[in-house]
N, C-alpha and C. Protein backbone atom coordinates (compact mmCIF):
# COMPACT_ATOMS: atom_id res chain seq x y z
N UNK A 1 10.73 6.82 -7.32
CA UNK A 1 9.38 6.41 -7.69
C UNK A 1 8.51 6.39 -6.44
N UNK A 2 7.34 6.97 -6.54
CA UNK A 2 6.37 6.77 -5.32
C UNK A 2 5.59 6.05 -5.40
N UNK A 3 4.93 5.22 -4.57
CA UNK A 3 3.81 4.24 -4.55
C UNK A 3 2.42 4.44 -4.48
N UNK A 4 1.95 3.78 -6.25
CA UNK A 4 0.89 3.89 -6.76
C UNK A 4 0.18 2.59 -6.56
N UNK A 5 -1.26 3.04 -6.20
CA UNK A 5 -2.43 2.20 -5.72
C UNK A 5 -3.77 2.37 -6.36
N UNK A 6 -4.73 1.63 -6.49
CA UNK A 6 -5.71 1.96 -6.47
C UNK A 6 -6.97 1.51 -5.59
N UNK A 7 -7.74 2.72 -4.97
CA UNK A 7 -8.11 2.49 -3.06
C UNK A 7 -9.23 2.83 -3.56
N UNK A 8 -10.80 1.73 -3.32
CA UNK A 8 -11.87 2.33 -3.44
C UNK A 8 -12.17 3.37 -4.34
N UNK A 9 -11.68 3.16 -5.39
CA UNK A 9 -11.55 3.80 -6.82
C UNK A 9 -10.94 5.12 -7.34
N UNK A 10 -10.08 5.53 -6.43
CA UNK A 10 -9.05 6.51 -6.30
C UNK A 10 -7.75 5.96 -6.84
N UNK A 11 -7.11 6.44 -7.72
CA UNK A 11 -5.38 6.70 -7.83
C UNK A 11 -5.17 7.08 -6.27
N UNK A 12 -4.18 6.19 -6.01
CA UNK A 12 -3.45 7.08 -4.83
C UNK A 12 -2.12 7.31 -5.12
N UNK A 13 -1.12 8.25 -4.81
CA UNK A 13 0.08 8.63 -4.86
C UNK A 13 0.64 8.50 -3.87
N UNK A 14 1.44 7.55 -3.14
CA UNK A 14 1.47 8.14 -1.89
C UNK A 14 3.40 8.98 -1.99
N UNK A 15 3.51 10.13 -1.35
CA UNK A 15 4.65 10.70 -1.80
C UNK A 15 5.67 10.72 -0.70
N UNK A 16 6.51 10.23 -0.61
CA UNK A 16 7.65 9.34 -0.08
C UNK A 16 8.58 10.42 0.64
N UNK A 17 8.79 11.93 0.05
CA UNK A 17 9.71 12.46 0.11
C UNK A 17 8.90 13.97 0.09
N UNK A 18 10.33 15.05 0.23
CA UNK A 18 9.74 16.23 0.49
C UNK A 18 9.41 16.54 -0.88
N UNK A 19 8.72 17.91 -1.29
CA UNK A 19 8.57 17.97 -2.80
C UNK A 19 9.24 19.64 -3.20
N UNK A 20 10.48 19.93 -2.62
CA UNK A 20 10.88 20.91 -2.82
C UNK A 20 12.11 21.02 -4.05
N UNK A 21 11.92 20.30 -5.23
CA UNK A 21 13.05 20.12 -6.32
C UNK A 21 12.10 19.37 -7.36
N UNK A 22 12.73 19.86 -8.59
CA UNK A 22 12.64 19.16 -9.93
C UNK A 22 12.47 17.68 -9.57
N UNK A 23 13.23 16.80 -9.26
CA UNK A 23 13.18 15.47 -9.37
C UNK A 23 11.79 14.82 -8.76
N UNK A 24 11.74 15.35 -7.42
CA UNK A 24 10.46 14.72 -6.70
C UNK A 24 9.34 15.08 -7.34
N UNK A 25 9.54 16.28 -7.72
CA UNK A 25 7.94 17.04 -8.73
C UNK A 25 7.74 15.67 -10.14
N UNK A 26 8.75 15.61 -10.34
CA UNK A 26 8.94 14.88 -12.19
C UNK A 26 8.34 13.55 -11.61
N UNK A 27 8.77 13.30 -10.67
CA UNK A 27 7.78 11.61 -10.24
C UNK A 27 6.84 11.52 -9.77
N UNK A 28 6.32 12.80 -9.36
CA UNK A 28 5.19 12.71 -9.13
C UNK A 28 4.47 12.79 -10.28
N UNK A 29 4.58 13.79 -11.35
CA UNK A 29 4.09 14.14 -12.71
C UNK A 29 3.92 12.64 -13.54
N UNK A 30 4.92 12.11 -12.85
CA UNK A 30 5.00 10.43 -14.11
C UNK A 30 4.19 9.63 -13.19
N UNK A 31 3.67 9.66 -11.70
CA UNK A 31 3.00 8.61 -11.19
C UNK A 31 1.80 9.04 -12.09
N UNK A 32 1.66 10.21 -11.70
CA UNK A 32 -0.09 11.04 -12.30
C UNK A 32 -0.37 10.47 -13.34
N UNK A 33 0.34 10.44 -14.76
CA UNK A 33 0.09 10.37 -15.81
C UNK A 33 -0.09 8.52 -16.07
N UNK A 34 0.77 8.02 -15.16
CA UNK A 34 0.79 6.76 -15.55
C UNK A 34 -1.05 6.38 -14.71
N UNK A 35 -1.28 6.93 -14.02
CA UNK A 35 -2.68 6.63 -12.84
C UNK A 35 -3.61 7.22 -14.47
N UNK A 36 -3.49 8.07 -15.34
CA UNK A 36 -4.46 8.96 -15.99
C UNK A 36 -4.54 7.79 -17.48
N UNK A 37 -3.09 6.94 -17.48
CA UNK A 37 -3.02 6.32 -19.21
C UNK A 37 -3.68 5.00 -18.31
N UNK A 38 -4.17 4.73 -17.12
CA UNK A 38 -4.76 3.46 -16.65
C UNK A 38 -6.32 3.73 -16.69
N UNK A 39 -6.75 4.62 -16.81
CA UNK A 39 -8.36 5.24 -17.32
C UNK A 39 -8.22 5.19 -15.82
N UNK A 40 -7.07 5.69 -15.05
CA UNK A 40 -7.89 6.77 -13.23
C UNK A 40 -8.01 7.72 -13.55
N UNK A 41 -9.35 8.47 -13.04
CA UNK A 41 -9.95 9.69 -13.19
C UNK A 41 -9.53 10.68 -11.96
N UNK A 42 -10.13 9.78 -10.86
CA UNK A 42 -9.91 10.39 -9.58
C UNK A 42 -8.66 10.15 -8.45
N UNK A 43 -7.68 11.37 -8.51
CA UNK A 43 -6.47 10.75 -7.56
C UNK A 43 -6.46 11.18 -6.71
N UNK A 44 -5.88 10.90 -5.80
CA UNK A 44 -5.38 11.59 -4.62
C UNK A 44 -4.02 11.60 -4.15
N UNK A 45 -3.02 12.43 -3.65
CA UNK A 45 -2.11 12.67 -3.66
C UNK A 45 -1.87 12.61 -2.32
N UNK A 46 -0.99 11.63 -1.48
CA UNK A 46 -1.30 11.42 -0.41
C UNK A 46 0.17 11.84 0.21
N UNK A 47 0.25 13.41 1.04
CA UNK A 47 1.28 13.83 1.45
C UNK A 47 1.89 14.16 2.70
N UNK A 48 1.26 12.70 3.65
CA UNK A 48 0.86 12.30 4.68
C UNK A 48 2.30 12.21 5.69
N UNK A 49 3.40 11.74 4.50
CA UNK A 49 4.62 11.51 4.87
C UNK A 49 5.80 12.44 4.46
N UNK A 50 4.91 13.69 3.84
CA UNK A 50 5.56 14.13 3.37
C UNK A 50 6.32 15.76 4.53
N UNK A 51 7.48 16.01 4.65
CA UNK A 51 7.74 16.95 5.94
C UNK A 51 7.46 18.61 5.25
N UNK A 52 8.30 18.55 3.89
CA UNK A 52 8.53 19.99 3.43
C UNK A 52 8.05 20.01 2.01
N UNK A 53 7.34 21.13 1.21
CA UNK A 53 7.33 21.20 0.04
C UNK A 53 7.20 22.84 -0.26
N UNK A 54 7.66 23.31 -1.11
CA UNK A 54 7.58 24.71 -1.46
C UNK A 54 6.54 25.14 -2.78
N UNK A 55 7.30 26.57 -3.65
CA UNK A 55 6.51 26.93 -4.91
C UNK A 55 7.01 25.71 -5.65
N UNK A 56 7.92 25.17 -5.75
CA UNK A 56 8.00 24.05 -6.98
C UNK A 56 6.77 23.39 -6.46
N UNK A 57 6.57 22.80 -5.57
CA UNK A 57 5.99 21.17 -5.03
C UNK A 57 4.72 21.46 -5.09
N UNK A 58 4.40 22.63 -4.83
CA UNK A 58 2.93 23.15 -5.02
C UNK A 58 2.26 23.47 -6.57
N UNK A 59 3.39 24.09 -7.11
CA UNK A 59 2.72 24.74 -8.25
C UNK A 59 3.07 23.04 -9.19
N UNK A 60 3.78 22.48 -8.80
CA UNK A 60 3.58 21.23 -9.86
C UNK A 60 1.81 20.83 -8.81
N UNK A 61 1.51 20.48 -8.11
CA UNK A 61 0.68 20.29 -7.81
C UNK A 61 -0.76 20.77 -8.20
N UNK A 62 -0.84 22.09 -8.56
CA UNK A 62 -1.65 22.87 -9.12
C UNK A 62 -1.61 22.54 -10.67
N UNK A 63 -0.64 22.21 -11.18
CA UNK A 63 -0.62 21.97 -12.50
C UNK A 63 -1.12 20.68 -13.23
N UNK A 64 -0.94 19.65 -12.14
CA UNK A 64 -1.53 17.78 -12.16
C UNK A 64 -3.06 18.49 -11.65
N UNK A 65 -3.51 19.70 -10.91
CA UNK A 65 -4.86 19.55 -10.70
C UNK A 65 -5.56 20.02 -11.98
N UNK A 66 -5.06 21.04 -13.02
CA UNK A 66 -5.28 21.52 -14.18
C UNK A 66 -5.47 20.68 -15.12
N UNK A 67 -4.52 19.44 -14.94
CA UNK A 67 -4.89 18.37 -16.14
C UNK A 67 -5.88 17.59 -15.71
N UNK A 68 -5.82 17.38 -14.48
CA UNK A 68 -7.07 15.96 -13.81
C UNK A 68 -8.14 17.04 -14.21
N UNK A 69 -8.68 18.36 -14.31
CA UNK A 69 -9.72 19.03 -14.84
C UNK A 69 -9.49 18.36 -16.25
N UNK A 70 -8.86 19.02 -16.46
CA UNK A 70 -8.73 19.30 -18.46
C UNK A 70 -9.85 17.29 -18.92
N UNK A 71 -8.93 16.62 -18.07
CA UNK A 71 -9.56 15.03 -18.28
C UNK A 71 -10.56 14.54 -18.09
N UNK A 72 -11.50 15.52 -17.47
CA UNK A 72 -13.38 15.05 -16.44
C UNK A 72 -12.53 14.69 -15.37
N UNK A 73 -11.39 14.62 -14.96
CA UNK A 73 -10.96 13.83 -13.71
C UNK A 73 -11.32 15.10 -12.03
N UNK A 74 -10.59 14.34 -10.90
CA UNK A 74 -10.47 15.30 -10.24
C UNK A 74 -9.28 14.70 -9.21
N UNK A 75 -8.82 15.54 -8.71
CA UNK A 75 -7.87 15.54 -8.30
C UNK A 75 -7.78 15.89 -6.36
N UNK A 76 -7.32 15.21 -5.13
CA UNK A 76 -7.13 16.20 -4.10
C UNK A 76 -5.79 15.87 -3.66
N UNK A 77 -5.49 16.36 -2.29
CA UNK A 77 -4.22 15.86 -1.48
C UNK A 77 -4.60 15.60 0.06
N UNK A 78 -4.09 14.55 0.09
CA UNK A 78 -4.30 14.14 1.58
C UNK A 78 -3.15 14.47 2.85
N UNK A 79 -3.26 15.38 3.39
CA UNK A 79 -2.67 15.78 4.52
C UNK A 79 -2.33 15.23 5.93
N UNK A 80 -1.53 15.08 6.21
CA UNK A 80 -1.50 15.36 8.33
C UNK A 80 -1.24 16.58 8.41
N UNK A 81 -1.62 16.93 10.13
CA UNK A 81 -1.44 18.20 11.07
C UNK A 81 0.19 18.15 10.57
N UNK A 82 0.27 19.97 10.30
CA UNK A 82 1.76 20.07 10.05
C UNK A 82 2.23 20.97 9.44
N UNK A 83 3.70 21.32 8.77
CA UNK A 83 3.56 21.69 8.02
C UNK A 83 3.20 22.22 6.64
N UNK A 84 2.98 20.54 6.07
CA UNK A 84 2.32 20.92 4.54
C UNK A 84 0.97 21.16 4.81
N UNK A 85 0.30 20.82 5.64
CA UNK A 85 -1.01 21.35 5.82
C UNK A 85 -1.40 22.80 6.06
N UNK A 86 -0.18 23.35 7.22
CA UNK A 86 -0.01 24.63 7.35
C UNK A 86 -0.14 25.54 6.26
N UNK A 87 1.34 25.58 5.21
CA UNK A 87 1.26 26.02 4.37
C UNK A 87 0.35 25.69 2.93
N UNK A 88 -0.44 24.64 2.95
CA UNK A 88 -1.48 25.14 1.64
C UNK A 88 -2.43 25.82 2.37
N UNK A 89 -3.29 25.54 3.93
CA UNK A 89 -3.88 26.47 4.31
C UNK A 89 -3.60 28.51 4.09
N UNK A 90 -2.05 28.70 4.73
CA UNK A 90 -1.89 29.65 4.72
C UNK A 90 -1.88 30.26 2.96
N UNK A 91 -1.24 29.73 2.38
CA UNK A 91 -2.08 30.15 0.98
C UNK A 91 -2.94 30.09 0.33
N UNK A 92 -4.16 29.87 1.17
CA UNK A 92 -5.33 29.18 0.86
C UNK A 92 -5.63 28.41 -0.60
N UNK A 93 -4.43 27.76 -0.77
CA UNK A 93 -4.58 26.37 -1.62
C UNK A 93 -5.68 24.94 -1.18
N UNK A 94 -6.10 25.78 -0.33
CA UNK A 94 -7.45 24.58 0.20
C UNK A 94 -8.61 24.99 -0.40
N UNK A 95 -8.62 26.29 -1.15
CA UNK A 95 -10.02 26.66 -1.61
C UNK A 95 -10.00 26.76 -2.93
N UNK A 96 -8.76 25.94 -3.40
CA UNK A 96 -8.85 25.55 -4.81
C UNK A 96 -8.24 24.01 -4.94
N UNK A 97 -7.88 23.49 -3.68
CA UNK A 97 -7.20 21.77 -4.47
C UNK A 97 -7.69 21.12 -2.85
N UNK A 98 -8.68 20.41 -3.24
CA UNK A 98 -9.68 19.54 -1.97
C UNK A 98 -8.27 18.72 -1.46
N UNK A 99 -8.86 18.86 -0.34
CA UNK A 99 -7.93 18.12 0.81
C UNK A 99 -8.41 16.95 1.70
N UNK A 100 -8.21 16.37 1.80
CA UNK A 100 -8.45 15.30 2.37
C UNK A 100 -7.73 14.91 3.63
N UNK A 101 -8.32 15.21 5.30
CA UNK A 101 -7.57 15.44 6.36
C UNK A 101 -7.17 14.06 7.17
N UNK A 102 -6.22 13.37 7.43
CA UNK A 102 -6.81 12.65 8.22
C UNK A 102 -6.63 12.46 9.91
């Protein structure tokens, strides 16, 4: 389970672990939904702590940004310098899922 907040009117997620497997994706999918059945619109996915994530960890990611649309919601991910920052840059997953640097 990852630790859910709500910060200056954001869902936050914050994600604990890498997101390269079924399991970590599925808890993230159940924080989302549980942040979406609390009437949060706007989340953020905070993957600050997070070291590694691949096509699973991403494309579940892309898929929680499809529903936070589908809902009026919106959705970003919050980064450090690094790898996961690296790689959504290098696939320019920054010019479709807002990032939030810090």
């Amino acid at each position: 389970m990852f630790d859910v907040a709500i910060v200056d009117g954001k869902g936050i997620i914050k994600v604990s672990q890498n997101l390269m497997s079924e399991l970590p994706a599925e808890l993230l999918r159940n924080a989302f939904e549980d942040l979406l059945e609390r009437g949060q619109k706007s989340v953020v996915i905070d993957l600050t702590q997070t070291i590694s994530i691949n096509s699973y960890g991403l494309g579940r990611i892309l898929m929680l940004l499809n529903k936070a649309k589908e809902q009026s919601g919106s959705l970003a991910v919050r980064v450090a310098p690094g790898y996961v920052k690296e790689i959504i840059k290098l696939l320019f997953l920054d010019k479709v899922i807002p990032i939030e640097e810090i």
